[in-house]
C-alpha atoms as a PDB file:
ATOM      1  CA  UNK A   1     -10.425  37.225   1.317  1.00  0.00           C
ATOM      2  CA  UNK A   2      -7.232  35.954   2.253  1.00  0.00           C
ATOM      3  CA  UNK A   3      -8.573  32.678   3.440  1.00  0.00           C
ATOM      4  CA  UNK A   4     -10.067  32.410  -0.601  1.00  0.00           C
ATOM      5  CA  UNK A   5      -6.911  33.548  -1.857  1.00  0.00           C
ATOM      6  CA  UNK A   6      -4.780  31.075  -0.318  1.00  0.00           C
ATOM      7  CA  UNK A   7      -7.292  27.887  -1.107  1.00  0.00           C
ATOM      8  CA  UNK A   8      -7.585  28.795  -4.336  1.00  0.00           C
ATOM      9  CA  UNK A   9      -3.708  28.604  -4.238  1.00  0.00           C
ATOM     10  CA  UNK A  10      -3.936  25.476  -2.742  1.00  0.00           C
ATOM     11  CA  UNK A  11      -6.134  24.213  -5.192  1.00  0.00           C
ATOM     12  CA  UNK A  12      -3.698  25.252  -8.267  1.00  0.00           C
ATOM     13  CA  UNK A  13      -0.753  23.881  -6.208  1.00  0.00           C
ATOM     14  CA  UNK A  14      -2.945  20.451  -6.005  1.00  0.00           C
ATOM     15  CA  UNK A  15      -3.933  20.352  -9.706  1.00  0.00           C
ATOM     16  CA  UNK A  16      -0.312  21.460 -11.105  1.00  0.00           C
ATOM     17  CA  UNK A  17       1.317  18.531  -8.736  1.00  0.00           C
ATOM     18  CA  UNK A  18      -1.351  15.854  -9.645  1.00  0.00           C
ATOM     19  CA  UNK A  19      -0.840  16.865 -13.207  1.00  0.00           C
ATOM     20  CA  UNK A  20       2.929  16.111 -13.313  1.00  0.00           C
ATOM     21  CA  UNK A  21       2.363  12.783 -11.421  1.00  0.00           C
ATOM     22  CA  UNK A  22      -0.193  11.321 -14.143  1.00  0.00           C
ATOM     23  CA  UNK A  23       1.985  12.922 -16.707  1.00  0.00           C
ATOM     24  CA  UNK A  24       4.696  11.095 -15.314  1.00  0.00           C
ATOM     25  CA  UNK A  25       3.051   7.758 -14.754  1.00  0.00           C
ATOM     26  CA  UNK A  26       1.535   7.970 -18.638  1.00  0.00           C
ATOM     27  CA  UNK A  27       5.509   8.455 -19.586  1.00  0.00           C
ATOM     28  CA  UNK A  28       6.513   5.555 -17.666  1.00  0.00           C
ATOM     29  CA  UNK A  29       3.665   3.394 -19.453  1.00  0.00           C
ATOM     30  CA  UNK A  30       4.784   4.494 -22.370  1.00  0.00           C
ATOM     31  CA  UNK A  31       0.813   6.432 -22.673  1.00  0.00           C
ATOM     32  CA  UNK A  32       0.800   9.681 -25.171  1.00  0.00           C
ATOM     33  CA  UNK A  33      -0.872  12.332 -23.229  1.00  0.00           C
ATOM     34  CA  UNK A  34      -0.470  15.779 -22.874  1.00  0.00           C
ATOM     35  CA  UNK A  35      -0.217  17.679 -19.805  1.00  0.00           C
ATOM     36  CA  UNK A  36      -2.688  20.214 -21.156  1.00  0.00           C
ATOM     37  CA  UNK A  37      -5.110  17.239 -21.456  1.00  0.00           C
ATOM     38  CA  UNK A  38      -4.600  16.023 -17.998  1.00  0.00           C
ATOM     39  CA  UNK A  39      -4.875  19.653 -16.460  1.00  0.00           C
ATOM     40  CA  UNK A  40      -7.823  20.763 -18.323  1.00  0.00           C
ATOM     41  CA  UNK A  41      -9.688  17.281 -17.254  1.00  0.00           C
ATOM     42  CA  UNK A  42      -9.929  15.731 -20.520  1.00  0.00           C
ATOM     43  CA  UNK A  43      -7.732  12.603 -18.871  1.00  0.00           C
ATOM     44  CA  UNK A  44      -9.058  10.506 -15.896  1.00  0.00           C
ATOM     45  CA  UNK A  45      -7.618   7.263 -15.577  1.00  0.00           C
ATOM     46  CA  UNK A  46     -10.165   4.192 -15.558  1.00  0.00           C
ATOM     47  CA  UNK A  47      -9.173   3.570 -11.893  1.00  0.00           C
ATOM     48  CA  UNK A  48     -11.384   6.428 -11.025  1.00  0.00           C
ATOM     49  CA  UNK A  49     -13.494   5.963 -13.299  1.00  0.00           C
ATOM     50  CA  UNK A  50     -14.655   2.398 -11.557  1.00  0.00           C
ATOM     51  CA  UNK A  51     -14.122   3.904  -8.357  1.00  0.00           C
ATOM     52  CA  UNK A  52     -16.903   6.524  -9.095  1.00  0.00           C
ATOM     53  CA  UNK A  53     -19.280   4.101 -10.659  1.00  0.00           C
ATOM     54  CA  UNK A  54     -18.924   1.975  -7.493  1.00  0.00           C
ATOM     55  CA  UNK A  55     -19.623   4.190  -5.208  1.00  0.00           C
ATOM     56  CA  UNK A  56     -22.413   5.819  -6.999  1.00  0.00           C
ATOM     57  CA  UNK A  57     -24.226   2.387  -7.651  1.00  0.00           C
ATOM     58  CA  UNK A  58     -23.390   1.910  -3.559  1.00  0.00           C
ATOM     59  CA  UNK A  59     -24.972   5.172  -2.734  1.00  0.00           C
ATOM     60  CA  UNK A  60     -27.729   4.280  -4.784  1.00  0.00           C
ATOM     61  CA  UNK A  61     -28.447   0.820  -3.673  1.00  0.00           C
ATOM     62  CA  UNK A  62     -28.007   2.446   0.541  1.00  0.00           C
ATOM     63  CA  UNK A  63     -30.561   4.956  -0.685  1.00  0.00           C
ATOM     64  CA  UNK A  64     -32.998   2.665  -1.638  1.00  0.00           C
ATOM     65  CA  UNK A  65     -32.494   0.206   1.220  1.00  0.00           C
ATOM     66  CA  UNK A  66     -33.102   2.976   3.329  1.00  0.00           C
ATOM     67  CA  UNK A  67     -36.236   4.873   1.846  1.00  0.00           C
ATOM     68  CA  UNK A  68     -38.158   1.775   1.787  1.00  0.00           C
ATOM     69  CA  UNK A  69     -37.409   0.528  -2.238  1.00  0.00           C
ATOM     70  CA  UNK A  70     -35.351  -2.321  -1.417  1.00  0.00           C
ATOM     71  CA  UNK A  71     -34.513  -4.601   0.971  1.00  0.00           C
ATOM     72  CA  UNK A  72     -31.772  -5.816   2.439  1.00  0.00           C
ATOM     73  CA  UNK A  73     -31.309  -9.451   1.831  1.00  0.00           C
ATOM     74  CA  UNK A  74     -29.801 -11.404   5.238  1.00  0.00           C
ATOM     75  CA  UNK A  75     -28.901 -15.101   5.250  1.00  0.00           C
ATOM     76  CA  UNK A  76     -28.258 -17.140   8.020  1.00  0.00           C
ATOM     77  CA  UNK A  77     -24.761 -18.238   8.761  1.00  0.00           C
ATOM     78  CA  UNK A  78     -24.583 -21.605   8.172  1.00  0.00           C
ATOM     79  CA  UNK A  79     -25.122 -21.028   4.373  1.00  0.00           C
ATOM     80  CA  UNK A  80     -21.993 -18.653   4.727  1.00  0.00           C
ATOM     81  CA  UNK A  81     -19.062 -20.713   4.155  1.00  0.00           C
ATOM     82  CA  UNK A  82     -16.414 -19.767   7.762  1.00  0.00           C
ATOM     83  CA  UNK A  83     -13.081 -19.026   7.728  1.00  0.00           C
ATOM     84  CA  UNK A  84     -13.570 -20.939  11.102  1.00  0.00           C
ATOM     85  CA  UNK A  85     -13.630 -25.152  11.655  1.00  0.00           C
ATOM     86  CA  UNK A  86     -17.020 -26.845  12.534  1.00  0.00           C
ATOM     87  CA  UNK A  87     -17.223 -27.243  16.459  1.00  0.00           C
ATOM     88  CA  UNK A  88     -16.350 -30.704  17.375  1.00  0.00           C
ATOM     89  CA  UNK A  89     -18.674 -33.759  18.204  1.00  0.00           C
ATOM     90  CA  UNK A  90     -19.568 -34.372  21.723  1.00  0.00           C
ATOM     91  CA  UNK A  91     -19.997 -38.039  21.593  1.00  0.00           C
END
């Protein structure tokens, strides 16, 4: 019980501090948002938002790749433009 205890203390700790920090940043940007907003999860900036869609549509596309829906498209190198210079001429 103490091990609960103490995450769920953790957890508050976490939420409270991340709070304050977007409450902060919104200040800074000149944003109007309360705290109470951010806290209760009716604020998530758009950063996350696109990170979440990206990785779901990620997991998604994996998923499929691997159970047989889609496949993986490969293309040879050469029509890959390189970083690297074309290997000289042996004349």
């Amino acid at each position: 019980m103490a091990d609960k205890a103490a995450f769920d203390l953790a957890i508050q700790k976490r939420d409270s501090l991340l709070t304050k920090l977007l409450s902060d940043i919104a200040d800074v940007l000149k944003v109007k948002i309360a705290q109470l907003d951010i806290l209760h999860g009716n604020y998530v900036p758009q950063g996350w938002v696109n990170d979440d869609t990206d990785q779901r549509l990620a997991r998604t596309q994996l998923l499929n790749v691997l159970s047989g829906r889609a496949s993986l498209s490969i293309r040879p190198a050469s029509t890959v433009s390189s970083p690297f210079p074309p290997p000289p001429d042996n004349q």
